[in-house]
C-alpha atoms as a PDB file:
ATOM      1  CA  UNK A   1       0.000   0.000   0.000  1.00  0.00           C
ATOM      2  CA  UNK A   2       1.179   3.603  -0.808  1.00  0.00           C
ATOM      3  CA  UNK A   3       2.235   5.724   2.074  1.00  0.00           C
ATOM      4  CA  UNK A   4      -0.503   8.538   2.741  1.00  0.00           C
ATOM      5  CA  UNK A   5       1.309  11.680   4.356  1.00  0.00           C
ATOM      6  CA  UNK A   6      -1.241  14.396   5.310  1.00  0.00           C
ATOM      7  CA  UNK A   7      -0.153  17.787   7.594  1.00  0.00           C
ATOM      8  CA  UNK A   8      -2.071  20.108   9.295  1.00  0.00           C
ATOM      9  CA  UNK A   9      -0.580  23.506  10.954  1.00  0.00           C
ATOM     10  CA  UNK A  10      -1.353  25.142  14.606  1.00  0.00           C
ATOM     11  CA  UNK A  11      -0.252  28.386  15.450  1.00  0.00           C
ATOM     12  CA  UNK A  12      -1.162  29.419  19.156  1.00  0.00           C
ATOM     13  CA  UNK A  13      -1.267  32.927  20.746  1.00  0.00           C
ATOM     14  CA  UNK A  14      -1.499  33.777  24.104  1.00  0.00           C
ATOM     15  CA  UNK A  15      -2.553  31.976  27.523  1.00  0.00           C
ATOM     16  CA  UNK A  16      -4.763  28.855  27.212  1.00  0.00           C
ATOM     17  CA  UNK A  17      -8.087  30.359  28.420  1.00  0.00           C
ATOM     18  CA  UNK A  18      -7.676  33.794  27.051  1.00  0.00           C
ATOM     19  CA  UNK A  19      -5.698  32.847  23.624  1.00  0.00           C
ATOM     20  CA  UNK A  20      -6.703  31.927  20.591  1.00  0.00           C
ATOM     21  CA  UNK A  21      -4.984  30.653  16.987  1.00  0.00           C
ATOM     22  CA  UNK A  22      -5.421  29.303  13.962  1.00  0.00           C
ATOM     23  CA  UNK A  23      -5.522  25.720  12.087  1.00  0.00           C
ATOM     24  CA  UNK A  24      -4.175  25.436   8.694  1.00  0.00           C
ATOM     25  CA  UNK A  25      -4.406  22.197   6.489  1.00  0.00           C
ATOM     26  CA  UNK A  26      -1.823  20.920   3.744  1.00  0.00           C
ATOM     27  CA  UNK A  27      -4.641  20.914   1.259  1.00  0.00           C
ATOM     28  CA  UNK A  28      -5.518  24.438   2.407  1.00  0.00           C
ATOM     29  CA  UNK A  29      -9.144  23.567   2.837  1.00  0.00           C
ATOM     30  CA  UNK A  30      -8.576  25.060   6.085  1.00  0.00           C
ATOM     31  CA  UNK A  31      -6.527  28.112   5.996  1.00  0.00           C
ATOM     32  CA  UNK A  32      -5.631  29.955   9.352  1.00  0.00           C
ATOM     33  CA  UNK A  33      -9.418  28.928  10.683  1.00  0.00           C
ATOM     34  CA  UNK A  34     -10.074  30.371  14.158  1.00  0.00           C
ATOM     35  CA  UNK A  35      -9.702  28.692  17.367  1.00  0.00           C
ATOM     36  CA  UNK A  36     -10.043  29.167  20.610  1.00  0.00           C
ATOM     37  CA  UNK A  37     -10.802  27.880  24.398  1.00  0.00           C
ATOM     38  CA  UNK A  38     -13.915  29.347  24.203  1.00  0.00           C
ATOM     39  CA  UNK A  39     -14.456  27.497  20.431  1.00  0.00           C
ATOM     40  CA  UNK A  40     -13.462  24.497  22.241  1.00  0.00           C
ATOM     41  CA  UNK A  41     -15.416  24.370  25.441  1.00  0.00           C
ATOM     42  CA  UNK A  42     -18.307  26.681  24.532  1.00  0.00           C
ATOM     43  CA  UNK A  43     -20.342  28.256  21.781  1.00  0.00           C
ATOM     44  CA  UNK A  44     -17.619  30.730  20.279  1.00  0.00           C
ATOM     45  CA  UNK A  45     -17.115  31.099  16.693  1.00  0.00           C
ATOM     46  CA  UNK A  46     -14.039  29.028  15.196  1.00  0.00           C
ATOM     47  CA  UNK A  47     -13.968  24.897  14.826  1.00  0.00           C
ATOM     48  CA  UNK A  48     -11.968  22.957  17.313  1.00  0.00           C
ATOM     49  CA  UNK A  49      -9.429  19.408  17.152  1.00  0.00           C
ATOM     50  CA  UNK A  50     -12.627  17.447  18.534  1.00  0.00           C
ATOM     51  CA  UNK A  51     -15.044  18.828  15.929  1.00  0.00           C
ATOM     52  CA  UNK A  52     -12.537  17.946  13.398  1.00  0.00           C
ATOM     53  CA  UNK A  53     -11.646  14.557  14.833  1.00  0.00           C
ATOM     54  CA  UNK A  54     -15.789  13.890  14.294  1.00  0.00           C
ATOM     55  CA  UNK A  55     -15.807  15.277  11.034  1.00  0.00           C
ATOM     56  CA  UNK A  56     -12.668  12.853   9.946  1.00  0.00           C
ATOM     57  CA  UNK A  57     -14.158  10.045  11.295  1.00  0.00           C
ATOM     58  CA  UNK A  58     -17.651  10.423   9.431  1.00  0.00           C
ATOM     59  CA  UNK A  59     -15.812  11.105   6.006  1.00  0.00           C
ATOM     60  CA  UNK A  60     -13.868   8.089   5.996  1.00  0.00           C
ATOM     61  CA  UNK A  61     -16.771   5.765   7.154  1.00  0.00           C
ATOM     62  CA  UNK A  62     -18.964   7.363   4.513  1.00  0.00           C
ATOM     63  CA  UNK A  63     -16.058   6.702   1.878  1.00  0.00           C
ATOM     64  CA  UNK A  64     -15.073   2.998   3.201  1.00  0.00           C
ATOM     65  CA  UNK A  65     -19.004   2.303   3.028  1.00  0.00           C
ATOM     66  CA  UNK A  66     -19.632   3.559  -0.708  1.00  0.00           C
ATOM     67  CA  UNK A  67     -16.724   1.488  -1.551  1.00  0.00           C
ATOM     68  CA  UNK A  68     -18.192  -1.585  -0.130  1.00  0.00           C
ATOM     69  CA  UNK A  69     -21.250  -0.920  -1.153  1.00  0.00           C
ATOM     70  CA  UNK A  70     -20.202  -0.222  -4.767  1.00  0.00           C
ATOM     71  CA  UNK A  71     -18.019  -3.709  -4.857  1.00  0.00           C
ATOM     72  CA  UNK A  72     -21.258  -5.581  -3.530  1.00  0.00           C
ATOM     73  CA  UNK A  73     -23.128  -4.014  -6.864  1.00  0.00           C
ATOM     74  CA  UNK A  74     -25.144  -1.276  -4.540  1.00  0.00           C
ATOM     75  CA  UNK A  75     -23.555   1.711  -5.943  1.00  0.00           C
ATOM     76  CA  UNK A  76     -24.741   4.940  -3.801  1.00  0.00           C
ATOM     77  CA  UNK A  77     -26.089   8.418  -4.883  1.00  0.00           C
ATOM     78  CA  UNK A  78     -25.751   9.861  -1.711  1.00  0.00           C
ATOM     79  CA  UNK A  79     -24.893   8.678   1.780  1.00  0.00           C
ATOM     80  CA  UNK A  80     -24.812  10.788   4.983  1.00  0.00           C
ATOM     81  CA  UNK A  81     -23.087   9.830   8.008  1.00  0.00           C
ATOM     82  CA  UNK A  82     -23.042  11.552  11.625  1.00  0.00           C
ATOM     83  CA  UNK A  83     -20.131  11.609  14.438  1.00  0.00           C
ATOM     84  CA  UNK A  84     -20.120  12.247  17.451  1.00  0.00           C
ATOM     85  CA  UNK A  85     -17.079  12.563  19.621  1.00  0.00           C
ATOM     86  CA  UNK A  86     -17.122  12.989  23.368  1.00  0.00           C
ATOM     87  CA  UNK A  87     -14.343  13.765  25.428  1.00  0.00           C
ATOM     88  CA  UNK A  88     -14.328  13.401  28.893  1.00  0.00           C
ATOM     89  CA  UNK A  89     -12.218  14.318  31.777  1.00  0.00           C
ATOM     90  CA  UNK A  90     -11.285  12.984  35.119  1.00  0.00           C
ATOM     91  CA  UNK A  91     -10.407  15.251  38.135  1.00  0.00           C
ATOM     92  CA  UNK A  92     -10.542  18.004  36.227  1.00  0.00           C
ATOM     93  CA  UNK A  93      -7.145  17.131  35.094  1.00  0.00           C
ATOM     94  CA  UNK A  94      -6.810  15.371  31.223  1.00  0.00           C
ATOM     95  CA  UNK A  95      -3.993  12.562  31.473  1.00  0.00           C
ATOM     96  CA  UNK A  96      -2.379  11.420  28.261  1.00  0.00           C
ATOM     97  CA  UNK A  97      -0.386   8.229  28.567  1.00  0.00           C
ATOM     98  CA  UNK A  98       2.802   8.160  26.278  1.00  0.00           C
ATOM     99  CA  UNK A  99       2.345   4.498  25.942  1.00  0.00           C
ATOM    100  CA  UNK A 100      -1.412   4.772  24.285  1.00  0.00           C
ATOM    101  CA  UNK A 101       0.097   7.171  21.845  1.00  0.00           C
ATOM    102  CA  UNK A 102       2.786   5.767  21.057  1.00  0.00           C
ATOM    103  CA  UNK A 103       2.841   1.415  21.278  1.00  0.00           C
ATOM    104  CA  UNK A 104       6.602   1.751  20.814  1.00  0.00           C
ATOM    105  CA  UNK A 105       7.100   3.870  24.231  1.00  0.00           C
ATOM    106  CA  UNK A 106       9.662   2.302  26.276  1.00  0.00           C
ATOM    107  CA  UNK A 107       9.621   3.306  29.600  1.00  0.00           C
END
């Protein structure tokens, strides 16, 4: 299989709360979009990583399923697909662990 490579830019400005930046895509599909904490966690303007993680997710399963659909001799006109993505917390306090991110972690 060929090697996809895909990048995506952040640029960040200020404090976490009270900052705000921009996302910027290889493809330029997304080109210095706004975001921001209150993007993020609230109702402001601007998209945010989990909106986009959601968004990813429901554009490949529409894709895979056409595909499979097609090669069973169903081929779609139109198929529409929702995500959700919820992200919760514990203790206030997000953990990440370096060895679910990256298998290869020694510690």
């Amino acid at each position: 299989m060929a090697q996809i490579k895909r990048t995506a830019n952040a640029v960040w400005h200020g404090t976490g709360k009270d900052g705000s930046g921009t996302l910027s895509t290889q493809s330029a599909t997304l080109a210095n979009v706004p975001y921001s904490f209150v993007a993020r966690f609230g109702d402001g303007k601007g998209t945010n990583p989990e909106e986009l993680i959601a968004a990813a997710h429901a554009g490949c399963f529409s894709m895979q399923l056409s595909f499979l659909l097609t090669a069973a001799g169903f081929p779609p006109e139109e198929l529409k697909t929702g995500a959700v993505l919820i992200m919760e917390s514990e203790d206030r306090h997000r953990r990440t662990d370096p060895d679910r991110q990256n298998p290869r972690h020694q510690r």
